[in-house]
Protein backbone atom coordinates (compact mmCIF):
# COMPACT_ATOMS: atom_id res chain seq x y z
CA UNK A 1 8.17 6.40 8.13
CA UNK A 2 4.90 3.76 8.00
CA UNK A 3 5.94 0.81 6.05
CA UNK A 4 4.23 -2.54 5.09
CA UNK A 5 4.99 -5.73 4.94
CA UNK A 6 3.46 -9.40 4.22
CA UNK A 7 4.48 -12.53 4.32
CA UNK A 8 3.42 -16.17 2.62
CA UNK A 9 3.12 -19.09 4.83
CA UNK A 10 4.79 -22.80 4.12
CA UNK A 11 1.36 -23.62 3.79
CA UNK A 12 1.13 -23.17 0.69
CA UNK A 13 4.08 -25.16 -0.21
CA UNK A 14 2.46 -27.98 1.32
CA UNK A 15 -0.89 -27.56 0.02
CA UNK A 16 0.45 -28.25 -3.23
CA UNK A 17 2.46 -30.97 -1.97
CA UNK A 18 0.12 -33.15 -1.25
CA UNK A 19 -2.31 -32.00 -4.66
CA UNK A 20 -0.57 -34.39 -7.11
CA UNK A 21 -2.08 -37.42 -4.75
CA UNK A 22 -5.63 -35.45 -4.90
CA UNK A 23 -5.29 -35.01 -8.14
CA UNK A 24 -4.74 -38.56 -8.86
CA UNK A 25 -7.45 -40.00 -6.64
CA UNK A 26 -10.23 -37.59 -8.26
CA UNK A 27 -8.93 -39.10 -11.45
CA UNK A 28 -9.27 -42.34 -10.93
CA UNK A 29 -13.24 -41.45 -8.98
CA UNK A 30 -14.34 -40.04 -12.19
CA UNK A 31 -13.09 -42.98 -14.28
CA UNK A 32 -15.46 -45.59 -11.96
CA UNK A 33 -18.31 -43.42 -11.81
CA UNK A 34 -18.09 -42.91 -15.36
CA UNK A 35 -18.42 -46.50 -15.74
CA UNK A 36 -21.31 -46.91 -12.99
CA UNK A 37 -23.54 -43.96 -14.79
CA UNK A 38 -23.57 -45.85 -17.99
CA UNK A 39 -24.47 -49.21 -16.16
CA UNK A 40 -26.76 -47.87 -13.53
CA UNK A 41 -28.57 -45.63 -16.97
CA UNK A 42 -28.98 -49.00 -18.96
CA UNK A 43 -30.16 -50.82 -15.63
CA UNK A 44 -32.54 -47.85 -15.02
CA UNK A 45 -34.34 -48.07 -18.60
CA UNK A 46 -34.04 -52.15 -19.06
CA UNK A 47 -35.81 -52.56 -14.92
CA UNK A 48 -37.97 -49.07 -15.62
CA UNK A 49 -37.06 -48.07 -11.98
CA UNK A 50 -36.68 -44.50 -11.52
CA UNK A 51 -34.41 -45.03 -8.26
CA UNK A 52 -32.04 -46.13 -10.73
CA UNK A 53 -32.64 -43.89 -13.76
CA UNK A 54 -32.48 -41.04 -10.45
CA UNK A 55 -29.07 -42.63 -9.35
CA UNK A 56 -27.66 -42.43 -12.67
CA UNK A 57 -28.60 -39.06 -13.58
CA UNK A 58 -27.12 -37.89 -9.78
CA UNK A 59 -23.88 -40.09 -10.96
CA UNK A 60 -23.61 -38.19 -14.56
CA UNK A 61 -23.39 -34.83 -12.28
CA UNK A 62 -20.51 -36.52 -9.88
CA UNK A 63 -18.66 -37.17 -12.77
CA UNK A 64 -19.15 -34.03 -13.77
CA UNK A 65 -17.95 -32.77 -11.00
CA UNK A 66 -15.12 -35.16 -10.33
CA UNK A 67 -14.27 -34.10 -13.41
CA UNK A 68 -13.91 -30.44 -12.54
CA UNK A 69 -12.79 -31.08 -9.11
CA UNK A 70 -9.61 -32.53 -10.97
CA UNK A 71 -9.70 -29.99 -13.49
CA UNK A 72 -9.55 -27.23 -9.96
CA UNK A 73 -6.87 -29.30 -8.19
CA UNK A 74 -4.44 -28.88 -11.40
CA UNK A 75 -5.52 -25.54 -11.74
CA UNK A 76 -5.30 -24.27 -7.80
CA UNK A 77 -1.38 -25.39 -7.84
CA UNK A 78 -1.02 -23.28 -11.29
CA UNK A 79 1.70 -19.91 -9.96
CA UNK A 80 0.42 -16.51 -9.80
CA UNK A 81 0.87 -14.24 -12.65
CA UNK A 82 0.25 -10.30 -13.81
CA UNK A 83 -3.27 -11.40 -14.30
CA UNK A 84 -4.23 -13.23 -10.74
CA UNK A 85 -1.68 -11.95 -8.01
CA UNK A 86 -3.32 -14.62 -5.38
CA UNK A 87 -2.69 -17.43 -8.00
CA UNK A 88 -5.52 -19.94 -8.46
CA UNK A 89 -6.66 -21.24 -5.65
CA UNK A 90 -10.02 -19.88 -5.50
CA UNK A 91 -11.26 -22.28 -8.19
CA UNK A 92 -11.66 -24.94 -5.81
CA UNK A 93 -14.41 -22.48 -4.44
CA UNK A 94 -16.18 -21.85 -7.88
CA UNK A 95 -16.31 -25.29 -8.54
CA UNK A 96 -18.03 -26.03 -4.65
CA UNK A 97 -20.59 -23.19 -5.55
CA UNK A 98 -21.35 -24.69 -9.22
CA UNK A 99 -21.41 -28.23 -7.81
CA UNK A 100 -23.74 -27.27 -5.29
CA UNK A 101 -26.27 -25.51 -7.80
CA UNK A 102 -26.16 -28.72 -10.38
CA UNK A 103 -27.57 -30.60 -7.18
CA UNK A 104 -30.35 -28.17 -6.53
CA UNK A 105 -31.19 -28.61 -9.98
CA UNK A 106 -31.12 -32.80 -9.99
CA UNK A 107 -33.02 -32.39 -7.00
CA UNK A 108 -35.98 -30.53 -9.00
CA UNK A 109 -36.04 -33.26 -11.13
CA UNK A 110 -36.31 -36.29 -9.19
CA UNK A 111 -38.81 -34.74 -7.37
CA UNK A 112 -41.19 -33.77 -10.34
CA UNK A 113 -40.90 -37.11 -11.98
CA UNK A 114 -41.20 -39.25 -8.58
CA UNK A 115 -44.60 -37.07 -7.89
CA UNK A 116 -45.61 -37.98 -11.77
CA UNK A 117 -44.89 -41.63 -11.23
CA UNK A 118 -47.11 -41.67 -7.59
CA UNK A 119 -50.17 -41.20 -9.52
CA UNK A 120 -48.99 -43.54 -12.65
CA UNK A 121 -46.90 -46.44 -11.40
CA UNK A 122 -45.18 -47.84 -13.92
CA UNK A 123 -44.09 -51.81 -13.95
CA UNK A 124 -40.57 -52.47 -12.58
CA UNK A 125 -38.25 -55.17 -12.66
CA UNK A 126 -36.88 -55.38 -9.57
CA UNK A 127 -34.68 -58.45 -9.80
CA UNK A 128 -32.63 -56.02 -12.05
CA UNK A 129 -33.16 -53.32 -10.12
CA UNK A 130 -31.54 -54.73 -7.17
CA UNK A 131 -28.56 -56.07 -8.82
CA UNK A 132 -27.61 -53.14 -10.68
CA UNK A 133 -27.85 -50.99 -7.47
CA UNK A 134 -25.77 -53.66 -5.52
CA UNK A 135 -22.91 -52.62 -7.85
CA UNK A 136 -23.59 -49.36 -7.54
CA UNK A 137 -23.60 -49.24 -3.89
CA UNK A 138 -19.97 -51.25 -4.17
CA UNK A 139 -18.15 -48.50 -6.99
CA UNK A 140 -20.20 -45.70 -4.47
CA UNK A 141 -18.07 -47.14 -1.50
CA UNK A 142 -14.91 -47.77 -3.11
CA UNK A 143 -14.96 -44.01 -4.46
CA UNK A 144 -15.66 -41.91 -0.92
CA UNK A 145 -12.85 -44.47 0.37
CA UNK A 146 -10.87 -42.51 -2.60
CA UNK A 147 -12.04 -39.02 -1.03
CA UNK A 148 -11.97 -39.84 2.45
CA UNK A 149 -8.96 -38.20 3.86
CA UNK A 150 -9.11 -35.17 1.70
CA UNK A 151 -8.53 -31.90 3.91
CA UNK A 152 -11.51 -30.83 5.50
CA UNK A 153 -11.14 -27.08 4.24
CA UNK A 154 -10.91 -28.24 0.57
CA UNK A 155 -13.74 -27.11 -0.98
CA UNK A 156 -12.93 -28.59 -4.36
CA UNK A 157 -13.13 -32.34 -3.00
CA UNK A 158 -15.50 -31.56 -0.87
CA UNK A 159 -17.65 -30.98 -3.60
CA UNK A 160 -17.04 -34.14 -4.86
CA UNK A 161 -17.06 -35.88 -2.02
CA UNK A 162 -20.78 -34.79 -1.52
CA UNK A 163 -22.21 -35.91 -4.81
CA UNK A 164 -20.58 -39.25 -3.82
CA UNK A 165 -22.85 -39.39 -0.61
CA UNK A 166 -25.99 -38.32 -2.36
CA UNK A 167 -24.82 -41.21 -5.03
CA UNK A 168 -24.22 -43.80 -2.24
CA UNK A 169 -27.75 -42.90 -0.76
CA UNK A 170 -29.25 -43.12 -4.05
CA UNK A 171 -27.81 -46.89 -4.31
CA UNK A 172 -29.21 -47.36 -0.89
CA UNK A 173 -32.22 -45.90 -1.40
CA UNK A 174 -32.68 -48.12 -4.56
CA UNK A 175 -31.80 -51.66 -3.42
CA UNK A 176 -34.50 -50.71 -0.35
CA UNK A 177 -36.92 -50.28 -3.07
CA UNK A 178 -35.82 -53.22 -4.99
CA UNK A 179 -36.46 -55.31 -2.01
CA UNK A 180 -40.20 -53.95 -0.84
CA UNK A 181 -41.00 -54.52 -4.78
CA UNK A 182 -39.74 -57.91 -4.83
CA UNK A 183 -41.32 -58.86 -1.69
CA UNK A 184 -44.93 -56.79 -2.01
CA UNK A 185 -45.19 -55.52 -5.32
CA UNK A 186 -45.67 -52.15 -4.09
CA UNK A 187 -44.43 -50.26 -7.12
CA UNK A 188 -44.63 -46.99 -5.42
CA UNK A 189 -42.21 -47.76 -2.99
CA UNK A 190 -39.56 -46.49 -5.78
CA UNK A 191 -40.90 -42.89 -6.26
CA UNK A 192 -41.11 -42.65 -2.30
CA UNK A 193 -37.48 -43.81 -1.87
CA UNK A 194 -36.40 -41.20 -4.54
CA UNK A 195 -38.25 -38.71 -3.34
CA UNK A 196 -36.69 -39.13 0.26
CA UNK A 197 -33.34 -39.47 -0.69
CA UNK A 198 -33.46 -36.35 -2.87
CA UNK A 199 -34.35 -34.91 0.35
CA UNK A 200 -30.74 -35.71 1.85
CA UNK A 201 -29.19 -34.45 -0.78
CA UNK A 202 -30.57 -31.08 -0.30
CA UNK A 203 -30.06 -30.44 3.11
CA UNK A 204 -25.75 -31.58 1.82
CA UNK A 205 -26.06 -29.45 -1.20
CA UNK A 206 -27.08 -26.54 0.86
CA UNK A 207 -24.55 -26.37 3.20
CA UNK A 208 -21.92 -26.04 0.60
CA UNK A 209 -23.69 -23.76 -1.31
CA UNK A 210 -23.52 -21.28 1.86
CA UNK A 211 -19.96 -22.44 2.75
CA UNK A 212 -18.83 -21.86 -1.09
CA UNK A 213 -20.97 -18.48 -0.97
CA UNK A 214 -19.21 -17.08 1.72
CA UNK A 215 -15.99 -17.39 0.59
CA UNK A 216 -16.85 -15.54 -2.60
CA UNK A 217 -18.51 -12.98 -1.19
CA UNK A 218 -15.42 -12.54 1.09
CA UNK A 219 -16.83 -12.81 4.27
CA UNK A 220 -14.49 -13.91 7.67
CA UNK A 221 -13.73 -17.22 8.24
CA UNK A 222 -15.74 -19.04 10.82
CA UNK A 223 -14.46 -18.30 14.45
CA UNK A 224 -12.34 -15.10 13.38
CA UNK A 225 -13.43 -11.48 13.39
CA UNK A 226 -12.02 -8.15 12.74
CA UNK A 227 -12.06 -6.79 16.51
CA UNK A 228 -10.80 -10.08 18.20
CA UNK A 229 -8.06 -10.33 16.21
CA UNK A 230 -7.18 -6.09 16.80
CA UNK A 231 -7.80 -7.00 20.46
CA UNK A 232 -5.62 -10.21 20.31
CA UNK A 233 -2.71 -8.49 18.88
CA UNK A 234 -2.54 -5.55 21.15
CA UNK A 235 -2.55 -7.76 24.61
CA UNK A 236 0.25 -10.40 22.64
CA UNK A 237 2.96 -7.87 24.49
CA UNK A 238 4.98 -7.69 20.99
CA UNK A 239 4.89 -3.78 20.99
CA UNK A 240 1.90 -3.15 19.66
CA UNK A 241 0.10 -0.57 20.53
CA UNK A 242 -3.39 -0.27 18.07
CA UNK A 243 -4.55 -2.11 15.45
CA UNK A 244 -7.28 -1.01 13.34
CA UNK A 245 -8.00 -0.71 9.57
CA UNK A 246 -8.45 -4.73 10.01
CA UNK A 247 -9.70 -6.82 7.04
CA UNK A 248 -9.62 -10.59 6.82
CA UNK A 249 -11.36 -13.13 4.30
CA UNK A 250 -10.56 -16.07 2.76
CA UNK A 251 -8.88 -16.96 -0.52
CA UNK A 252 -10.28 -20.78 -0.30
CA UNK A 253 -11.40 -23.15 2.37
CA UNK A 254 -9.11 -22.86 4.65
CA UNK A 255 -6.44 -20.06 3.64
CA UNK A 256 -7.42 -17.23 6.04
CA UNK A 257 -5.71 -13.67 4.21
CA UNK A 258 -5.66 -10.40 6.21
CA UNK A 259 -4.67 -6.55 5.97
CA UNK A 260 -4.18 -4.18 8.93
CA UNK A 261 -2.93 -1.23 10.30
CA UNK A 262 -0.61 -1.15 13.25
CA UNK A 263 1.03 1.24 15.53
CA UNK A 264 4.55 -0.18 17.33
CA UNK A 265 5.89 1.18 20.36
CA UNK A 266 8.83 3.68 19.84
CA UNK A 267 12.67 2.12 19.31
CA UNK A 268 10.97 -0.92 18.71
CA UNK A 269 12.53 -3.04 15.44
CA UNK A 270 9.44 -2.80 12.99
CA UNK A 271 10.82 -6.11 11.67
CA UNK A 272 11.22 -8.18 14.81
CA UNK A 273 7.49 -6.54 15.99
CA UNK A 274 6.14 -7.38 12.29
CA UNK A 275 7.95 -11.53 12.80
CA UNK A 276 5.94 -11.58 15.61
CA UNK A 277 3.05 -10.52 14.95
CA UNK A 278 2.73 -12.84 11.45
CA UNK A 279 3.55 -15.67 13.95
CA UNK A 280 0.58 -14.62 16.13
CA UNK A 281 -1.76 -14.65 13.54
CA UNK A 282 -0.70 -18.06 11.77
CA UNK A 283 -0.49 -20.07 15.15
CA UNK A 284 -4.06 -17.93 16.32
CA UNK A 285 -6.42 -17.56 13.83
CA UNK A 286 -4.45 -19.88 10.58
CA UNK A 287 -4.43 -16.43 8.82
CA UNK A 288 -1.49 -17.70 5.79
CA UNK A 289 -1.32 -14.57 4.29
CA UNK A 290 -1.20 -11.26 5.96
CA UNK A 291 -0.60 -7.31 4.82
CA UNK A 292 0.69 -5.10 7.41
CA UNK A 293 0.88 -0.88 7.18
CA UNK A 294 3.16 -0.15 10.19
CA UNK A 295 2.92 3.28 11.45
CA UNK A 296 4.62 5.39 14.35
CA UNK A 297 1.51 7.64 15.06
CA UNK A 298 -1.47 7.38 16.30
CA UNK A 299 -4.41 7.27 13.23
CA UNK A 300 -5.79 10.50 12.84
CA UNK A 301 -8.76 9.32 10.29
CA UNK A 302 -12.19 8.65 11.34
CA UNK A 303 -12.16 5.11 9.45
CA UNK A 304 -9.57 3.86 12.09
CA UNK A 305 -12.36 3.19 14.31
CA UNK A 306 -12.92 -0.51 14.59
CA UNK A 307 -17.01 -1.17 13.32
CA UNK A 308 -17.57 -3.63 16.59
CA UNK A 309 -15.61 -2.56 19.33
């Protein structure tokens, strides 16, 4: 009689293993930026530099998010319940998509006051200027070192880890302008500077935007695809014979989940052919969680067909 089965890798075990020291470094990120907004604000408004004002409203959005990418580490290791089977993982995603949108938005606005500002420069100090974005530049480094070995599939610090960048750009991209005002006087030099980095944060904000959108929408993880993984299991020589009904996504960055249907050969143990094939598709395509409908006969619907092959 068909049967299914699925099984839960250690991965997830480990995953929230290592969240407590996440959780912990985002912590401490959002308490120095925190810090740096407020100075880099008053710097901003005392110098009249709108680098700096620009930098500071970026770094009031990275604490922000810092803020929620804490708030989604403790709540991605919270257990499953009747409510949310898969747990809460997937808020790491919804907090990359949101971050990603407040930067389009802080984008917008840099780049309609920098345009303003071209055709009325207003005075700057830039002796100010340049030592308020000096410290900036300093809590901006010490911070990405915080969120530098974060897993690459984490969308959550990820996030944050981007709205650091733009931040440490924005410090660069300041102190540059600092310096061409103090040495020329060319006032302008800060809405250009603003206006470019903006720029970089775009193309960065973007990327994670479609990464984040992706996930949500359920589409397959980069690399993996319904009919190469059908294909894959039936040549593995486990005693498969056909695969179809196949259906993978992912949960979060970097937790592949799947569902298929599969025929085994005949006096075959459905539970050695089902260890094998869950090993197959962890060590193959990282797939952690996996659904399989085991069945002795052939599929007589029409919906068995594979879409690509």
């Amino acid at each position: 009689m068909p049967h299914s089965h699925h099984s839960h890798d250690a991965h997830d075990e480990q995953h929230g293993h290592g969240s407590d020291h996440r959780e912990v470094k985002l912590f401490i990120a959002f308490a120095l930026t925190l810090v740096t907004l407020c100075v880099e604000a008053f710097g901003g408004w005392l110098s009249g530099s709108l680098a700096l004002l620009a930098d500071a409203g970026h770094m009031l959005v990275d604490a922000l998010a810092l803020l929620f990418a804490w708030l989604g580490a403790r709540f991605a290791q919270r257990a499953a319940d009747e409510r949310r089977s898969y747990g809460y993982a997937r808020v790491e995603v919804v907090v990359g998509y949101t971050n990603a949108l407040a930067q389009f938005a802080l984008v917008a606005w840099i780049a309609v006051e920098a345009i303003s500002r071209l055709f009325a420069p207003a005075p700057i100090l830039g002796g100010i200027m340049l030592v308020v974005a000096i410290g900036g530049l300093l809590v901006n480094l010490l911070v990405l070192r915080l969120l530098h070995s974060h897993d690459e599939h984490d969308l959550n610090t990820a996030a944050a880890r981007l709205h650091v960048l733009g931040d440490l750009l924005g410090s660069v991209g300041a102190i540059a302008a600092a310096l061409v005002i103090r040495a020329f006087g060319w006032n302008w030099a800060d809405p250009v500077i603003s206006l470019l980095v903006s720029l970089l944060i775009l193309r960065s904000a973007w990327r994670l935007l479609a990464r984040s959108a992706h996930i949500l929408l359920e589409g397959a993880p980069l690399g993996i695809d319904e009919t190469r993984i059908a294909r894959a299991v039936e040549s593995a020589g486990i005693g498969v014979m056909d695969v179809h009904h196949v259906h993978v996504w992912e949960l979060a960055g970097g937790k592949a989940m799947a569902t298929l249907h599969a025929r085994i050969d005949e006096g075959l143990s459905a539970d050695a052919t089902l260890a094998s094939l869950h090993r197959l598709l962890r060590s193959e395509f990282g797939i952690v969680h996996a659904t399989v409908q085991i069945e002795a006969a052939s599929c007589a619907s029409d919906r068995c067909a594979r879409p690509h092959a």
